[in-house]
N, C-alpha and C. Protein backbone atom coordinates (compact mmCIF):
# COMPACT_ATOMS: atom_id res chain seq x y z
N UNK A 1 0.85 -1.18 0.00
CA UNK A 1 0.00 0.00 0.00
C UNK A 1 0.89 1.23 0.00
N UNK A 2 0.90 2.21 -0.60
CA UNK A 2 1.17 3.43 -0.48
C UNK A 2 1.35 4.04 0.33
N UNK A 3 2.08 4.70 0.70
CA UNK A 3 2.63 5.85 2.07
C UNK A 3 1.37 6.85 1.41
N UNK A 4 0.84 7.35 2.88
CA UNK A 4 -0.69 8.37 3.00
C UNK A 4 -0.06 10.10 2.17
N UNK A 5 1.39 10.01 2.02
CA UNK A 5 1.67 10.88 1.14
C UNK A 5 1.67 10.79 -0.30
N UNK A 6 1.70 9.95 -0.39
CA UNK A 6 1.66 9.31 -1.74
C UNK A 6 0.22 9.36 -2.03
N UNK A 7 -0.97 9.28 -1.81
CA UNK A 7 -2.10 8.96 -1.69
C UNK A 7 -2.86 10.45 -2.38
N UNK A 8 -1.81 10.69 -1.32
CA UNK A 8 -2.51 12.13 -1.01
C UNK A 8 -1.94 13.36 -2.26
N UNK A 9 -1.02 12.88 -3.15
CA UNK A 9 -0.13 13.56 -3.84
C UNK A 9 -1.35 12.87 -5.48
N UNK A 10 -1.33 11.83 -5.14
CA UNK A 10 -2.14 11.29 -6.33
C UNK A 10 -3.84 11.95 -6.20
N UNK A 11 -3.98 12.23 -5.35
CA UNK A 11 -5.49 12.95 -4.61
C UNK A 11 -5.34 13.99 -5.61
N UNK A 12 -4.51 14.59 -4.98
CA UNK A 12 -4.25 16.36 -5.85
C UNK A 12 -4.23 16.33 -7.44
N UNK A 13 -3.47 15.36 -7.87
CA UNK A 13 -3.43 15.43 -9.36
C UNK A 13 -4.31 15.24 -10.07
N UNK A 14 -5.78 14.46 -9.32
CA UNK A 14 -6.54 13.88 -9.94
C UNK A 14 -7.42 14.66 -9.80
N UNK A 15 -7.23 16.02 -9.12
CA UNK A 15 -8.14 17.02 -8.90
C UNK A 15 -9.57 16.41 -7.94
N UNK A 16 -8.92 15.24 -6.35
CA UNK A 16 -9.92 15.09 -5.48
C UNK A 16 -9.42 16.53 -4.33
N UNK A 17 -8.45 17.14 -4.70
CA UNK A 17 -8.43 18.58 -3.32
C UNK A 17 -7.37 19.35 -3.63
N UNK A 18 -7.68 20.48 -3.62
CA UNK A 18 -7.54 21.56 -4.21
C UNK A 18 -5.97 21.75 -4.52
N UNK A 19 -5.70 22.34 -5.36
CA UNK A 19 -4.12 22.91 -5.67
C UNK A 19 -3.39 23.35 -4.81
N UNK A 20 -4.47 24.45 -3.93
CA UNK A 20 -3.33 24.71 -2.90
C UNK A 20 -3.47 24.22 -1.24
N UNK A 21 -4.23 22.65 -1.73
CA UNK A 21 -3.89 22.33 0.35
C UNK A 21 -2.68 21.84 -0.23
N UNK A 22 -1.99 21.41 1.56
CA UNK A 22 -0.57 21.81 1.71
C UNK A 22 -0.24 20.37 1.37
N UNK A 23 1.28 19.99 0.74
CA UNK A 23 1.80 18.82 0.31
C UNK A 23 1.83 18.04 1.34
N UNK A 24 1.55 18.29 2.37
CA UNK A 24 1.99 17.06 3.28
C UNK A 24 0.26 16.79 3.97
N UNK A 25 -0.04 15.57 3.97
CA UNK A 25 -1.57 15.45 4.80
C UNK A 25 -1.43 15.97 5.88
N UNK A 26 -0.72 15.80 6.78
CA UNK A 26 -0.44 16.29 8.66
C UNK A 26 -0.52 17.30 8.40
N UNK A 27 -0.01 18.39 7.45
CA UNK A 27 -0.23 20.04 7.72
C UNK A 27 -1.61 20.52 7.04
N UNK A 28 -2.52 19.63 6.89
CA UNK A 28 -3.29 20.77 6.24
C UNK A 28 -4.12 20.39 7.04
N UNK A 29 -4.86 21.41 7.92
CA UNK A 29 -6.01 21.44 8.75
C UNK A 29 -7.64 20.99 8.01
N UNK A 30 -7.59 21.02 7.04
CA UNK A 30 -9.07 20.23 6.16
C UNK A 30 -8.50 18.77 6.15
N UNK A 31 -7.49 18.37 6.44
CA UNK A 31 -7.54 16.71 6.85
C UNK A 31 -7.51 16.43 8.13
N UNK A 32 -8.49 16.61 8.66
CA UNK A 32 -8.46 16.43 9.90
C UNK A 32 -9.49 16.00 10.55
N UNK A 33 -10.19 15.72 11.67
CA UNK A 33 -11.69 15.49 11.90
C UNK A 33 -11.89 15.42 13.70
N UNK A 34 -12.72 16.03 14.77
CA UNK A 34 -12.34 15.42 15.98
C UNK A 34 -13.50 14.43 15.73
N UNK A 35 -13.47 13.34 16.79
CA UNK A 35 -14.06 12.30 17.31
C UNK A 35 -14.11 12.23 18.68
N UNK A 36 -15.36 11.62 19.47
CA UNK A 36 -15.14 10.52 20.70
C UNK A 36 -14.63 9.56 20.78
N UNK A 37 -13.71 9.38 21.48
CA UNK A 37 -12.89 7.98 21.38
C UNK A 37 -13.45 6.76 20.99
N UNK A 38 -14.65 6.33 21.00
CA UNK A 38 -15.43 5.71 20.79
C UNK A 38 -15.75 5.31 18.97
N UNK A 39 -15.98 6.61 18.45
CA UNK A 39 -16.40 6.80 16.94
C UNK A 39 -14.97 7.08 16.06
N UNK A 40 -13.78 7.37 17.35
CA UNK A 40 -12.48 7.46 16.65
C UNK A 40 -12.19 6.27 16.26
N UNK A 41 -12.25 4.89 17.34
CA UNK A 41 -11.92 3.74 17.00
C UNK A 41 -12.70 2.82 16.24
N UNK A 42 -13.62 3.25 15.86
CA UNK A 42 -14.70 2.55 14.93
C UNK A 42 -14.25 2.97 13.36
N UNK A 43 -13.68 4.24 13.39
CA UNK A 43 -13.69 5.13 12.15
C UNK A 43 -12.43 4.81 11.81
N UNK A 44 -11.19 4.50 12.61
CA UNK A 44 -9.44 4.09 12.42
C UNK A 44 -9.77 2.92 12.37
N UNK A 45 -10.88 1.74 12.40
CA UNK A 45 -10.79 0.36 12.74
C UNK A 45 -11.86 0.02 11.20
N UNK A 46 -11.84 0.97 10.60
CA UNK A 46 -12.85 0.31 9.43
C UNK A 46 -13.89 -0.13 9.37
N UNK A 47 -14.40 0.39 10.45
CA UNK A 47 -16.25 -0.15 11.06
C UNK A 47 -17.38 0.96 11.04
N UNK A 48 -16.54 1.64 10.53
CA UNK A 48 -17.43 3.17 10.18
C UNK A 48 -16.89 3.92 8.97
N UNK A 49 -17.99 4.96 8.21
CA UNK A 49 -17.71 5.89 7.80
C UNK A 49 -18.43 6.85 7.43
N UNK A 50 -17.62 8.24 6.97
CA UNK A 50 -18.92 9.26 6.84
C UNK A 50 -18.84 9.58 5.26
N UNK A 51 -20.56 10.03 5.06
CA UNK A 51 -20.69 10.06 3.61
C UNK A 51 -21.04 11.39 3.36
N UNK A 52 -20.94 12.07 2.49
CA UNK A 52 -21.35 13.55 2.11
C UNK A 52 -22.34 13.57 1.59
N UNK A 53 -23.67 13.98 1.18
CA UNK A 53 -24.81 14.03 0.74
C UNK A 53 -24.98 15.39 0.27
N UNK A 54 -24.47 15.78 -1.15
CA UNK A 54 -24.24 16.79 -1.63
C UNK A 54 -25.93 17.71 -1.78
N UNK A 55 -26.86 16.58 -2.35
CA UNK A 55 -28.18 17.25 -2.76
C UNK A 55 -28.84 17.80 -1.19
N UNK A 56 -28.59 17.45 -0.15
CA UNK A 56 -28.88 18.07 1.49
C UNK A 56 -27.54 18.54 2.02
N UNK A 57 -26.47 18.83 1.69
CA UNK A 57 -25.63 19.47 2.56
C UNK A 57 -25.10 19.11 3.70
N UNK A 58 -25.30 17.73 3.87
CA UNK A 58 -25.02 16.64 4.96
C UNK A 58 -24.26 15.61 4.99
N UNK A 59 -23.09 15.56 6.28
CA UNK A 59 -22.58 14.46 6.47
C UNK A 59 -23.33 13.30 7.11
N UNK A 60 -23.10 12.46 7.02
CA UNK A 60 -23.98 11.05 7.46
C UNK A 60 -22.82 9.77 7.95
N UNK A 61 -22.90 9.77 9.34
CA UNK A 61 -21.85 9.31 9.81
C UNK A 61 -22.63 7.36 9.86
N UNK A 62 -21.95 6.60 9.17
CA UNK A 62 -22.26 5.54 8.78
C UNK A 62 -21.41 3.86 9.42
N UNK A 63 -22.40 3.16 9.95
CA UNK A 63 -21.43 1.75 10.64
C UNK A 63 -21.40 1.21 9.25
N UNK A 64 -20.33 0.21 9.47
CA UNK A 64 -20.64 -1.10 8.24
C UNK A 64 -20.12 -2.29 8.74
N UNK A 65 -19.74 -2.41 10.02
CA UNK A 65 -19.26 -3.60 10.92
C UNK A 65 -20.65 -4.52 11.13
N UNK A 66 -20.51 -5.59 11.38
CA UNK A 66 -21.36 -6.93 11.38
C UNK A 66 -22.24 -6.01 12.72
N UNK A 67 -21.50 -5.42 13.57
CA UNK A 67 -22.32 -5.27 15.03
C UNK A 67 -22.15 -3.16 14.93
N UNK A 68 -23.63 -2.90 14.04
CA UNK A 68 -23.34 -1.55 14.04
C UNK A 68 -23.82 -1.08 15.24
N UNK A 69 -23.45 0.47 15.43
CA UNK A 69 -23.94 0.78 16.65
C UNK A 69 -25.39 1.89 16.22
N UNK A 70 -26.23 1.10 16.42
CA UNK A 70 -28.08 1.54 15.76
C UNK A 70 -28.20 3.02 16.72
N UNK A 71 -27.65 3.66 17.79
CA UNK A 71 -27.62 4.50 18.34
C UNK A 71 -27.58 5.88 17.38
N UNK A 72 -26.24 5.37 16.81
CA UNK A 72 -25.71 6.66 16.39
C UNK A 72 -25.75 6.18 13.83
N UNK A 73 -25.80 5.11 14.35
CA UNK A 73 -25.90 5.20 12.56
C UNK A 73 -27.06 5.71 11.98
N UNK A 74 -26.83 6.31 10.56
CA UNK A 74 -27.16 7.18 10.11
C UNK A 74 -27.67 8.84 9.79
N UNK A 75 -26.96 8.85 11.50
CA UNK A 75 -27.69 10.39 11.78
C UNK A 75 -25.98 11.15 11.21
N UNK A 76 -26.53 12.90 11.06
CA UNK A 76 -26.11 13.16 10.40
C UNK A 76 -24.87 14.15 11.69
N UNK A 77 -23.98 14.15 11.34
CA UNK A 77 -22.49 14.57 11.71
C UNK A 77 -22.35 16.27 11.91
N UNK A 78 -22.22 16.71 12.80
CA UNK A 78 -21.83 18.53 12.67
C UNK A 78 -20.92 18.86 11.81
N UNK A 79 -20.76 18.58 10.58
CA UNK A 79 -19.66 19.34 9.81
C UNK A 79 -20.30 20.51 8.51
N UNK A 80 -20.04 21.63 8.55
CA UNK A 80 -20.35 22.52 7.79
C UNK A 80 -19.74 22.47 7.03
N UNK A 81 -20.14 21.98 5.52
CA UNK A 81 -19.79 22.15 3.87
C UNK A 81 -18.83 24.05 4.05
N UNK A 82 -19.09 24.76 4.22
CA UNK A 82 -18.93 26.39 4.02
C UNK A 82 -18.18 26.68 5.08
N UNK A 83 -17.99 25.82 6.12
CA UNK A 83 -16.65 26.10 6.86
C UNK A 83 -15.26 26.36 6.04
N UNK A 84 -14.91 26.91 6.57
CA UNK A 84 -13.03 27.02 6.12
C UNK A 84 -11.82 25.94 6.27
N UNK A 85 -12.58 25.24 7.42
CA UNK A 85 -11.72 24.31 8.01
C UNK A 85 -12.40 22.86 7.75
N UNK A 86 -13.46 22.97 7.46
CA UNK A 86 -13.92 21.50 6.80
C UNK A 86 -13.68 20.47 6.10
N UNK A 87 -13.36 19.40 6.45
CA UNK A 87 -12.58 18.09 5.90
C UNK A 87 -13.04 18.27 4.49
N UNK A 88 -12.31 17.91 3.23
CA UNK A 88 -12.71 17.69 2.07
C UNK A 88 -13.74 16.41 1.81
N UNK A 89 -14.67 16.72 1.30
CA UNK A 89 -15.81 15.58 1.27
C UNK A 89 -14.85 14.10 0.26
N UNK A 90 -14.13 14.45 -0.48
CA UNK A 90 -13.43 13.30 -1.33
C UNK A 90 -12.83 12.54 -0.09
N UNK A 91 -11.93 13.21 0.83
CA UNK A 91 -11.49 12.21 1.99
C UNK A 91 -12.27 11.12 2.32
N UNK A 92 -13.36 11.04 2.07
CA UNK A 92 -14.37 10.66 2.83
C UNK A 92 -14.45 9.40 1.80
N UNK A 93 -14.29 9.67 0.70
CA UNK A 93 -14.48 8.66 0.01
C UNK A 93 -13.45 7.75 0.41
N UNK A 94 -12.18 8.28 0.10
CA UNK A 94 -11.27 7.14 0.47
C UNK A 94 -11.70 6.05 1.71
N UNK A 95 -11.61 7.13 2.57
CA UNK A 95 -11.79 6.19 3.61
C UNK A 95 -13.60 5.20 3.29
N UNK A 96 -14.68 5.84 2.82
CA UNK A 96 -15.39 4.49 2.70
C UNK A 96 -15.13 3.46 1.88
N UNK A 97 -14.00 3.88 1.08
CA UNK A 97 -14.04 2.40 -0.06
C UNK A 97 -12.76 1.61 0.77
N UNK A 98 -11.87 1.85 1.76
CA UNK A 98 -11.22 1.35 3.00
C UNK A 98 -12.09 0.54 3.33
N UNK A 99 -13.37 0.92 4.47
CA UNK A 99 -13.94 0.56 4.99
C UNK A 99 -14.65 -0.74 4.24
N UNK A 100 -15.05 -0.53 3.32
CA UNK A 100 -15.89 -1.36 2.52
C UNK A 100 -14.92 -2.49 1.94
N UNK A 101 -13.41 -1.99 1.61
CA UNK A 101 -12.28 -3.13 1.21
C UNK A 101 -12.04 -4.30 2.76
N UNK A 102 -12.40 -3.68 3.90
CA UNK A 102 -12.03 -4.16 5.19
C UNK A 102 -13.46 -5.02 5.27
N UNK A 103 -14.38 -4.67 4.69
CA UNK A 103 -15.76 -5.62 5.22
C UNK A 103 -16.88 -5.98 3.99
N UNK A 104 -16.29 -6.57 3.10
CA UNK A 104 -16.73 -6.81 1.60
C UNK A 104 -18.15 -7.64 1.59
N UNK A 105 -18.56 -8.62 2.88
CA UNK A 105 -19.71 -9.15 2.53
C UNK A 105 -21.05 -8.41 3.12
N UNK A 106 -20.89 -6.89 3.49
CA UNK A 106 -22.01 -5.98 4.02
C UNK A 106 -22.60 -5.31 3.24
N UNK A 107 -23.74 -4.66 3.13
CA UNK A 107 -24.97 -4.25 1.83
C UNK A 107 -23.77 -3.29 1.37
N UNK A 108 -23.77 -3.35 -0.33
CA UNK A 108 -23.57 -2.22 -0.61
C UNK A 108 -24.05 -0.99 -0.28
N UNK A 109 -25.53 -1.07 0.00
CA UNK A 109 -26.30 0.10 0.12
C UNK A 109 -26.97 0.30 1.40
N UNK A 110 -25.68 0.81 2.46
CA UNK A 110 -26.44 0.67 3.68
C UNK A 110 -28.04 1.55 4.02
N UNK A 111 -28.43 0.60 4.98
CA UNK A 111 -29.51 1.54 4.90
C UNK A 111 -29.71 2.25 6.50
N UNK A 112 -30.29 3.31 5.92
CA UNK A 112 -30.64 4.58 7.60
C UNK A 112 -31.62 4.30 7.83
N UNK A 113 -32.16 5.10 8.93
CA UNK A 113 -33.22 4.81 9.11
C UNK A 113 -34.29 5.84 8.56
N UNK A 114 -35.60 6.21 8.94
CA UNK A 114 -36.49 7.10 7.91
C UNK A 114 -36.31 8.20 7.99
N UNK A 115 -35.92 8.60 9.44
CA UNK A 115 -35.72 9.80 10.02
C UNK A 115 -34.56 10.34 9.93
N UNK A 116 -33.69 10.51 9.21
CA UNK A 116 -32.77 11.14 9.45
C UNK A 116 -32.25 11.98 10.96
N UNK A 117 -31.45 12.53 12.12
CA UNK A 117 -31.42 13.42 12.66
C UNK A 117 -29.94 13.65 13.42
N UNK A 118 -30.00 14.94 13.75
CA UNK A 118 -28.54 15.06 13.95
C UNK A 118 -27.87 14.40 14.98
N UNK A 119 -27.02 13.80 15.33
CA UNK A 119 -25.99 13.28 16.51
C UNK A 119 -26.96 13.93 17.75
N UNK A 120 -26.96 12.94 18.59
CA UNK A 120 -27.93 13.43 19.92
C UNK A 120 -27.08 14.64 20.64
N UNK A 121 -25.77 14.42 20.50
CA UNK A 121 -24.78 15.38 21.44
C UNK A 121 -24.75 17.07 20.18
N UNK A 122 -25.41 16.50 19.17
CA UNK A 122 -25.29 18.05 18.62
C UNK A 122 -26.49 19.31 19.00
N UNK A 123 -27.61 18.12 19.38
CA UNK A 123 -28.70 19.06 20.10
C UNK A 123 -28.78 19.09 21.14
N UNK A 124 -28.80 18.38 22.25
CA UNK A 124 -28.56 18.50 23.51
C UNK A 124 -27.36 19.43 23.67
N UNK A 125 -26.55 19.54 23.03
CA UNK A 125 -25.14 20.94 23.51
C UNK A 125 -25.52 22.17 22.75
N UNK A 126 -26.52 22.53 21.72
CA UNK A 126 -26.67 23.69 21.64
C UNK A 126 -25.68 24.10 20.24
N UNK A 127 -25.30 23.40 19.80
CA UNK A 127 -24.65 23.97 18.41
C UNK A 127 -24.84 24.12 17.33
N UNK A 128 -26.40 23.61 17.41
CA UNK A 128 -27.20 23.57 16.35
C UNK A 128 -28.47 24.61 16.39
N UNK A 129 -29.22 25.46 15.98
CA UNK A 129 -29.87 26.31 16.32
C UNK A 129 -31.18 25.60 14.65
N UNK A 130 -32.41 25.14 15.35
CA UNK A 130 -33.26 24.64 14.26
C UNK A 130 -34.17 25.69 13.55
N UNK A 131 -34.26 26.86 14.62
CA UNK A 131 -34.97 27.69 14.51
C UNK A 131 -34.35 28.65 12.68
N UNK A 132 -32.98 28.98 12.99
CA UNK A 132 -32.23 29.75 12.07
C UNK A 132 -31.73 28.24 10.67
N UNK A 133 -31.89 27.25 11.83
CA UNK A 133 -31.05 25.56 10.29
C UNK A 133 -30.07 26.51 10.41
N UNK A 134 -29.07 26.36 11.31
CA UNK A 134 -27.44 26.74 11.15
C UNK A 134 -26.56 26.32 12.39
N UNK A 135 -25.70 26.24 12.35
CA UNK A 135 -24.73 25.70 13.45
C UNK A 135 -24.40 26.96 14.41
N UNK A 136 -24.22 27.13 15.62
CA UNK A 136 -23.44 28.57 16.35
C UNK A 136 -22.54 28.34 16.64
N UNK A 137 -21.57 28.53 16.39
CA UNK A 137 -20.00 28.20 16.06
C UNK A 137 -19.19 29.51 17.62
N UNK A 138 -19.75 30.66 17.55
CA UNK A 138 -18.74 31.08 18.59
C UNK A 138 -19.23 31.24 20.05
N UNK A 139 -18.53 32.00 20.87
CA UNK A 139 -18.95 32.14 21.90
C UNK A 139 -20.29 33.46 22.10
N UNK A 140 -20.34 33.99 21.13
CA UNK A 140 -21.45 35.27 20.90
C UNK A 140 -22.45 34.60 20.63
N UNK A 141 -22.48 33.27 20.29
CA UNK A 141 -23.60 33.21 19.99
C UNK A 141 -24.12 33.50 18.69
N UNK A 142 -22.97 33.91 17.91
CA UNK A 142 -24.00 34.00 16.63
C UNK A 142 -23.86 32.75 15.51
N UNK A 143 -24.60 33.00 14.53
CA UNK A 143 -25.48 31.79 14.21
C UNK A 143 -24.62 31.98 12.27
N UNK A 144 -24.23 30.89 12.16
CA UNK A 144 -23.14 30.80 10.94
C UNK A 144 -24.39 30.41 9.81
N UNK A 145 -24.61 31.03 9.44
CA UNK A 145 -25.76 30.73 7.94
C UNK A 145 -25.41 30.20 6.57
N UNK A 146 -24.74 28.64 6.67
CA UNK A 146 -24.32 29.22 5.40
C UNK A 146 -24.74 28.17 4.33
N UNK A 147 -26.13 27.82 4.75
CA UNK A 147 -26.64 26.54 3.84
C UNK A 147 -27.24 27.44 2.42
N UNK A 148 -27.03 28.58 1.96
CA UNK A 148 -27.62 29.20 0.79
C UNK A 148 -28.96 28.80 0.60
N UNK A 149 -30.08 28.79 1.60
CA UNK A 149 -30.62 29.18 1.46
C UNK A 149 -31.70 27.64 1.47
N UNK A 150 -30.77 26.68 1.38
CA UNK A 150 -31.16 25.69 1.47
C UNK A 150 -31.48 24.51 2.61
N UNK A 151 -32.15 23.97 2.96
CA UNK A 151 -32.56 23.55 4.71
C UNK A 151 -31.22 22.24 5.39
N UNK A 152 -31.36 22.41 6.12
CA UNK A 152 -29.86 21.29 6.27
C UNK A 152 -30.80 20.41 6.64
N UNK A 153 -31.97 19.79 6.70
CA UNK A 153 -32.68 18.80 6.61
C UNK A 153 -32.46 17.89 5.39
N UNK A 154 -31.99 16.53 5.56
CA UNK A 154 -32.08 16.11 3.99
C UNK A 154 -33.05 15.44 3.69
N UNK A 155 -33.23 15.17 2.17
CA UNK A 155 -34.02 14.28 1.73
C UNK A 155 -34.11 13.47 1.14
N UNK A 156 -34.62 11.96 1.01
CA UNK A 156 -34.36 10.99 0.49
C UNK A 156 -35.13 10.13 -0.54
N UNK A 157 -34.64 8.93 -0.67
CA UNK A 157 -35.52 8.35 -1.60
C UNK A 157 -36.04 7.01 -1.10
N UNK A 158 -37.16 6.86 -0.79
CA UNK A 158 -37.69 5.32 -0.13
C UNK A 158 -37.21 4.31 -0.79
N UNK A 159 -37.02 3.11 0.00
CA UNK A 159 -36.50 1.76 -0.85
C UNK A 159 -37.94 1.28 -0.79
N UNK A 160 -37.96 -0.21 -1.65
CA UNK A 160 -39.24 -0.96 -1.70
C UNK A 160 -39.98 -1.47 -0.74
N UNK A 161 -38.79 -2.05 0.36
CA UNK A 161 -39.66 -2.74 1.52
C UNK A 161 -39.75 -1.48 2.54
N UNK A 162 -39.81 -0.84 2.89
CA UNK A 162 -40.31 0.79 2.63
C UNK A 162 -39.59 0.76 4.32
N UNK A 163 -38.24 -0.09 5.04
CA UNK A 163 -37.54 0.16 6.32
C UNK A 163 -36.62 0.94 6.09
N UNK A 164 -37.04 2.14 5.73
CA UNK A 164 -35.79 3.09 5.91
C UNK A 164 -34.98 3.57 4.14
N UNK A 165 -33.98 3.67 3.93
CA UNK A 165 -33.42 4.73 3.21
C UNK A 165 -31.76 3.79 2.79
N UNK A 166 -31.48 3.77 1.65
CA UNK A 166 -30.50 2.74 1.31
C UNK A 166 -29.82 4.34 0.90
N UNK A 167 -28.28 4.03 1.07
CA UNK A 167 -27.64 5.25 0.52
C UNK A 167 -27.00 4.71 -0.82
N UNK A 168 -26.76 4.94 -1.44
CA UNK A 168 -26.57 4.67 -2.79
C UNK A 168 -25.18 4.52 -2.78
N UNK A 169 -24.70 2.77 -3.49
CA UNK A 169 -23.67 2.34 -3.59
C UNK A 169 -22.71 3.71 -4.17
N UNK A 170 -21.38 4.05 -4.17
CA UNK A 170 -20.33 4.67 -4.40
C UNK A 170 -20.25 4.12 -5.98
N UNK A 171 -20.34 4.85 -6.86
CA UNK A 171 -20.21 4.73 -8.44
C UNK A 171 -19.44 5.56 -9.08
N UNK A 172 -19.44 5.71 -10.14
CA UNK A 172 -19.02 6.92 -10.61
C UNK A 172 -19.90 8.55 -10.76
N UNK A 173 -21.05 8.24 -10.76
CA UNK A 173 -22.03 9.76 -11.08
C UNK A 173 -21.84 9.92 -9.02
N UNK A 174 -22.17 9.38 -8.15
CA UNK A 174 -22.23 9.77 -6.75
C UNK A 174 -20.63 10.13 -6.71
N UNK A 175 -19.61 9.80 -7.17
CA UNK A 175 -18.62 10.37 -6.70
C UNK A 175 -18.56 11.45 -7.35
N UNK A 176 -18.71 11.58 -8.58
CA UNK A 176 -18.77 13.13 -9.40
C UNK A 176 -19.17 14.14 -8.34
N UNK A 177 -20.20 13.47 -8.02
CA UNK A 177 -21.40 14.28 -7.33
C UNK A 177 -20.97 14.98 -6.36
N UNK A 178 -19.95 13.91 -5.69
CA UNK A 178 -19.26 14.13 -4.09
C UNK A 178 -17.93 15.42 -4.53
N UNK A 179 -17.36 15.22 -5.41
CA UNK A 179 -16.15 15.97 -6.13
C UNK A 179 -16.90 17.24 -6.89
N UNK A 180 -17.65 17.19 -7.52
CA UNK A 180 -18.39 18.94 -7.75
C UNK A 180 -18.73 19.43 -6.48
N UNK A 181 -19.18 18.84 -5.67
CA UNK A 181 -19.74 19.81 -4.17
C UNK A 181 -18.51 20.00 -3.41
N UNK A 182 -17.18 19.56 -3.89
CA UNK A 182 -16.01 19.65 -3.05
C UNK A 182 -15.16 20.85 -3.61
N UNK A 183 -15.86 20.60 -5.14
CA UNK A 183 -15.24 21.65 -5.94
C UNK A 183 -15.62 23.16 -5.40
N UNK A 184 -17.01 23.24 -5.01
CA UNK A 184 -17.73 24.59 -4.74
C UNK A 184 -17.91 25.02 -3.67
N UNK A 185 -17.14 24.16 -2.88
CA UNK A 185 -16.61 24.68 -1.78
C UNK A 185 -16.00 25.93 -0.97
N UNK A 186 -16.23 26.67 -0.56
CA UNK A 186 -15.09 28.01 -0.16
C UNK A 186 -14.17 27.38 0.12
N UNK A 187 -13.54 26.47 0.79
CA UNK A 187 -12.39 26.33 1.09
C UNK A 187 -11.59 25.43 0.21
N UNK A 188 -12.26 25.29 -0.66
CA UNK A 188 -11.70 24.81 -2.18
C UNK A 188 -10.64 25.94 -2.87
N UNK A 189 -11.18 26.95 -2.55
CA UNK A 189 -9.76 28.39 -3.50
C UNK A 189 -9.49 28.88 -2.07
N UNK A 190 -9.44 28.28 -0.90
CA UNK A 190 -8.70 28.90 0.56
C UNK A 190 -7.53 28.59 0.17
């Protein structure tokens, strides 16, 4: 396997992140992510991952281990697309087709549940404001707007046996998909 610089050098050329993040992965603050120790070792252990959902503006933090944890799968992750400091949504890919190379006999198309909703610790702490649909990022209190206009609620498409919401296997048009919304990014020309 490739040294994560190497990876990451072939990333750039192929136009998955931008020209000017920095040559080395460790220095550039958009590769980065915090976790609970808990969702850290699920997410370094290949038993998780998060997906970008370009048409809602949402991360969707996802199990794919034999024993998911039904608590927290499929709800959707505090990360703001229009942040500055926001992980590149292509990262994300890598690491699910990892995940998916680490656990090959699980649905392609996992499924959520109907409801979509955010991480329990993002509403219970207040960083989410439903009233404005925006995150409050400082200590003032004020309220970061930057879904254009669009609801950070997402929306989906029913499967047949009508339990919930299959996310759509990783192809080529969903990764386009994932790589134009990475493209239009602000912190794409940061």
């Amino acid at each position: 396997m490739p040294a994560e610089w190497d990876v990451w050098s072939q990333l750039k050329e192929r136009r998955w992140l931008p020209r000017q993040a920095k040559d080395e992965p460790g220095h550039e603050p958009r590769n980065g992510l915090y976790m609970c120790p808990n969702h850290r070792v699920a997410f370094n252990g290949y038993s998780s991952f998060i997906r970008y959902i370009p048409t809602v503006y949402l991360f969707l933090h996802c199990f794919h281990s034999w024993t998911s944890s039904s608590a927290h799968h499929g709800k959707a992750v505090a990360l703001d697309i229009q942040h500055q400091y926001c992980p590149f949504p292509s990262l994300f890919i890598i690491h699910e087709m990892r995940v998916r190379g680490f656990r090959p006999f699980r649905p392609t198309e996992p499924m959520i549940p109907d409801d979509i909703t955010w991480q329990d610790w993002i509403t219970s702490s207040g960083i989410y404001d439903s009233t404005s649909d925006s995150f409050i990022r400082d200590e003032t209190g004020d309220n970061h707007n930057h879904n254009n206009g669009n609801s950070l609620q997402p929306t989906r498409t029913q499967t047949a046996n009508g339990g919930g919401y299959a996310i759509p296997p990783l192809n080529e048009v969903v990764i386009e998909d994932i790589l134009a919304a990475s493209r239009a990014m602000p912190s794409w020309n940061s």
